[in-house]
Protein backbone atom coordinates (compact mmCIF):
# COMPACT_ATOMS: atom_id res chain seq x y z
CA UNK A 1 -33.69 -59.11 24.80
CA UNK A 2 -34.61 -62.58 24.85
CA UNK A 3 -34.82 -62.74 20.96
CA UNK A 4 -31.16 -60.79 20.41
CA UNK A 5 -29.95 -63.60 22.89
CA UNK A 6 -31.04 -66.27 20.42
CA UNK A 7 -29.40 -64.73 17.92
CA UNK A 8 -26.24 -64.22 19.07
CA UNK A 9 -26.32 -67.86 20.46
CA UNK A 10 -27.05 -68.82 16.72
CA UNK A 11 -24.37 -66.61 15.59
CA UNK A 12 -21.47 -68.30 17.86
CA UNK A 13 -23.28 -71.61 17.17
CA UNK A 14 -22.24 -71.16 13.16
CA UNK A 15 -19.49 -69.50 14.13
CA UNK A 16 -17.94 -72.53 15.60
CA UNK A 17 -19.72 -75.18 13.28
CA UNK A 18 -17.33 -73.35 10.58
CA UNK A 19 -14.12 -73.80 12.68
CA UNK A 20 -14.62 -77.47 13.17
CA UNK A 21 -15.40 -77.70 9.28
CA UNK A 22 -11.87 -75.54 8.64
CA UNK A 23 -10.46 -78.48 11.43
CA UNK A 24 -11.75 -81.35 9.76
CA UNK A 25 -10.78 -80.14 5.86
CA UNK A 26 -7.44 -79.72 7.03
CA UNK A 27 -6.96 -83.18 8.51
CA UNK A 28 -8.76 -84.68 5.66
CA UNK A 29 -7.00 -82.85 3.08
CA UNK A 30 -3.27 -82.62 4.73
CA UNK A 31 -3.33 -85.93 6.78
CA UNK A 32 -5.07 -88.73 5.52
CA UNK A 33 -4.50 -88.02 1.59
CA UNK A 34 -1.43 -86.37 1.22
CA UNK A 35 0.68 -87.93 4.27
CA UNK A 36 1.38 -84.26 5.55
CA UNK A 37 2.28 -84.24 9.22
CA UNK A 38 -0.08 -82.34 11.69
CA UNK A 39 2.29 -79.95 13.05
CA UNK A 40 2.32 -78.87 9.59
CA UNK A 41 -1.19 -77.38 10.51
CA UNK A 42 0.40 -75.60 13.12
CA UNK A 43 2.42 -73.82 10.86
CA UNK A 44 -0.82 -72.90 9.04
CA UNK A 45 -2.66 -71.60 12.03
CA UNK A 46 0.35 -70.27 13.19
CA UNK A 47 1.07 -68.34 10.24
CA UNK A 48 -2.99 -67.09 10.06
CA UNK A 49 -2.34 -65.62 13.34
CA UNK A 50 0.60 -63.70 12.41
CA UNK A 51 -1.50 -62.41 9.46
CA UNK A 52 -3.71 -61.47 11.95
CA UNK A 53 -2.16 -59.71 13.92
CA UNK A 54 0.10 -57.81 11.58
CA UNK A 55 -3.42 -56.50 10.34
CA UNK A 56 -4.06 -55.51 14.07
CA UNK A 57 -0.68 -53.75 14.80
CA UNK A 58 -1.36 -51.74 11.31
CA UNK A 59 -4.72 -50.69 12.36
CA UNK A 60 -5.71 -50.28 8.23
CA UNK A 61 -9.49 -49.46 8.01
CA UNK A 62 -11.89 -52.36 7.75
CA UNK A 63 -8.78 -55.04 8.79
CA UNK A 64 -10.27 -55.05 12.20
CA UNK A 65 -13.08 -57.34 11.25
CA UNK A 66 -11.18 -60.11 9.15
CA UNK A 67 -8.32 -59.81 11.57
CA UNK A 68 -10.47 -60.76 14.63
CA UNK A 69 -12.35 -63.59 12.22
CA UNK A 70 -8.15 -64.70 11.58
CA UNK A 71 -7.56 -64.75 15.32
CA UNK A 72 -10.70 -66.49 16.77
CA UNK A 73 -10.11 -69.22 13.79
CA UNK A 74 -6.71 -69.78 14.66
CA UNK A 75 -7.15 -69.59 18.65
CA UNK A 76 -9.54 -72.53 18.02
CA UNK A 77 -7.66 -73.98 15.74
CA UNK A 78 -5.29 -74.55 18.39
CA UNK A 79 -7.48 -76.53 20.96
CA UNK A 80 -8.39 -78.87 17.99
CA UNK A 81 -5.02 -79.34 16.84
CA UNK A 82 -2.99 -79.66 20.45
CA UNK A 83 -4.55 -82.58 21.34
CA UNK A 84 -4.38 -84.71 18.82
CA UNK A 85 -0.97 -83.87 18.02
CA UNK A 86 0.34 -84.78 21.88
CA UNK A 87 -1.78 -87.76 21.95
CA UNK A 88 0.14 -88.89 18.78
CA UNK A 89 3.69 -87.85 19.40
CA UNK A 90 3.61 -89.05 23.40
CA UNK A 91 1.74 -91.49 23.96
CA UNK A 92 -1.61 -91.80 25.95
CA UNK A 93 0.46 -92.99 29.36
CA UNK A 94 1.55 -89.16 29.94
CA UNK A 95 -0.98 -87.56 27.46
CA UNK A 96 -3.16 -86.03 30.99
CA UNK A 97 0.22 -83.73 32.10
CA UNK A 98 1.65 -83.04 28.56
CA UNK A 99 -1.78 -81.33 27.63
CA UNK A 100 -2.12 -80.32 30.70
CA UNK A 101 0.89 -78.08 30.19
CA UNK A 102 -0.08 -77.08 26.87
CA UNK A 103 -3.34 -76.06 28.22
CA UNK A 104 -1.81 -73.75 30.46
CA UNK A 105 0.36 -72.20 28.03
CA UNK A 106 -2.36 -70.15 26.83
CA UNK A 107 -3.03 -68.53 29.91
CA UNK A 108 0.88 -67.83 31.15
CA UNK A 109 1.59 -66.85 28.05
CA UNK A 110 -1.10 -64.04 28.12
CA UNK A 111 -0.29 -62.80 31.42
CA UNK A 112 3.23 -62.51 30.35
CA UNK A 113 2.66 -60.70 27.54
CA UNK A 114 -0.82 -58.99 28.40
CA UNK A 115 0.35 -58.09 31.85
CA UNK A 116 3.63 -57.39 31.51
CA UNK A 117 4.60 -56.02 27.98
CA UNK A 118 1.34 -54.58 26.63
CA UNK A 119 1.15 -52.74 30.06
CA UNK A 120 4.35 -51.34 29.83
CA UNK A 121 4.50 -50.35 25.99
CA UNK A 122 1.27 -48.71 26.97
CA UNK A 123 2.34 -46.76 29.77
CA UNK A 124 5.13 -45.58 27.28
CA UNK A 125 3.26 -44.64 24.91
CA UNK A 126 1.03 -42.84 26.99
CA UNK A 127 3.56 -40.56 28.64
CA UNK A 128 5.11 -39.84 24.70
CA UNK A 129 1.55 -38.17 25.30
CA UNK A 130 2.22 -36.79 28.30
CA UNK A 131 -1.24 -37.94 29.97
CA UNK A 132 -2.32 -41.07 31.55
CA UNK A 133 -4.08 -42.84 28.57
CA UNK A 134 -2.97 -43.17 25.59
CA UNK A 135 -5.24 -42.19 22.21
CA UNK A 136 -4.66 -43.82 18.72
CA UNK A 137 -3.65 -46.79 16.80
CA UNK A 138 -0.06 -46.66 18.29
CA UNK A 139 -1.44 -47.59 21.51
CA UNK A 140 -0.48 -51.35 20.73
CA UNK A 141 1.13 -50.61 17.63
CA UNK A 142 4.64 -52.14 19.48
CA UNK A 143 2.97 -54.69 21.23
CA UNK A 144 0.78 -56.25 18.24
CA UNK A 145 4.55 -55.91 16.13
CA UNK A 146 5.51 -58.01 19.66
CA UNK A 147 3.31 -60.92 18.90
CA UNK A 148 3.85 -61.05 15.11
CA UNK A 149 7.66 -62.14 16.47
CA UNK A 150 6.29 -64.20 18.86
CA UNK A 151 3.94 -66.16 16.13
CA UNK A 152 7.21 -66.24 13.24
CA UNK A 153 9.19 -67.57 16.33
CA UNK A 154 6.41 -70.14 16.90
CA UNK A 155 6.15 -70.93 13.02
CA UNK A 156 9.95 -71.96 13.39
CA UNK A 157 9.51 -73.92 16.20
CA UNK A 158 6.55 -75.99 14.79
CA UNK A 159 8.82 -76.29 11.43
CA UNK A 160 11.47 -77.82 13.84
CA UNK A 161 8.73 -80.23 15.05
CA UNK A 162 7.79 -81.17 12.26
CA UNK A 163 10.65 -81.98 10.41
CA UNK A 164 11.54 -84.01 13.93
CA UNK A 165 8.88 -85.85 13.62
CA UNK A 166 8.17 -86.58 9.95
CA UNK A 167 9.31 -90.21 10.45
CA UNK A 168 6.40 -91.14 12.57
CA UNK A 169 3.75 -89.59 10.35
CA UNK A 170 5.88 -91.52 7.41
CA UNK A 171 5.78 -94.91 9.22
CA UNK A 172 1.56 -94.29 10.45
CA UNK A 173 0.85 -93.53 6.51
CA UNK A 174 3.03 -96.43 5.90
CA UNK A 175 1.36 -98.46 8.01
CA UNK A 176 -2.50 -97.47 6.61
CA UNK A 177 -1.73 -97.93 3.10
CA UNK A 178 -0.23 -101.47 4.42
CA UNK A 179 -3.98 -102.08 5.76
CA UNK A 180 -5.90 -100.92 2.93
């Protein structure tokens, strides 16, 4: 038991050594050489989640595996990324409640739509079955369809931000080339 432990500790270990590699080639590759604004990135991540869980509301055999490998990059994506991109755009005077918020985003967010609307596409799907648990891929078939809207509607809202706030990311470049 002790030895499958290690392993799996090894496992997550990698695991997350190659998300903060994927974190750190995008910000060297989009940020500091091409000028590209970090909610950019969001957009990215964004739009790997909605990959991800297009795969997941089509339930195609062997898509489980990369979609869950899309996901888990992208959730952690997002704790690398939110951060660093409130920090920048608001200052470090109210940086404790803004990420605060955005920290519990995650959570409402999945109670809304965990609780709420997976439960109740569920519960309809189950009595198209006329029993009290539902059987096969269209389960969450709805509810995965659900979050690929939510994700586009996020990649449009992070496109908004960005294009908001290209002018500081403009005038920070600016200012580094300046000090080169």
């Amino acid at each position: 038991m002790y030895t499958y432990c290690l392993y799996v500790n090894v496992y997550v270990c990698k695991f997350r050594s190659i998300r903060v590699a994927l974190n750190l080639m995008i910000y060297c590759l989009c940020y500091t050489r091409k000028g590209i604004a970090r909610p950019v990135s969001l957009i990215i991540v964004e739009g790997i989640m909605m990959v991800a869980q297009f795969l997941f509301a089509m339930a195609w055999k062997g898509s489980l595996y990369f979609a869950t490998i899309c996901l888990g990059l992208s959730y952690g994506s997002f704790s690398t990324i939110n951060p660093a991109i409130s920090s920048e755009l608001f200052g470090f005077r109210s940086f404790g409640p803004i990420f605060g918020f955005l920290t519990l985003s995650a959570p409402a967010s999945s109670t809304v739509l965990a609780g709420f609307v997976a439960g109740a596409v569920y519960d309809r799907e189950a009595e198209k079955q006329h029993s009290s648990e539902c059987k096969g891929q269209i389960c969450f078939h709805l509810t995965c369809l659900i979050m690929v809207g939510v994700c586009a509607l996020g990649m449009v809202l992070s496109a908004i931000l960005s294009w908001r706030t290209r002018h500081v990311y403009r005038r920070r470049l600016e200012i580094e080339n300046v000090n080169k």
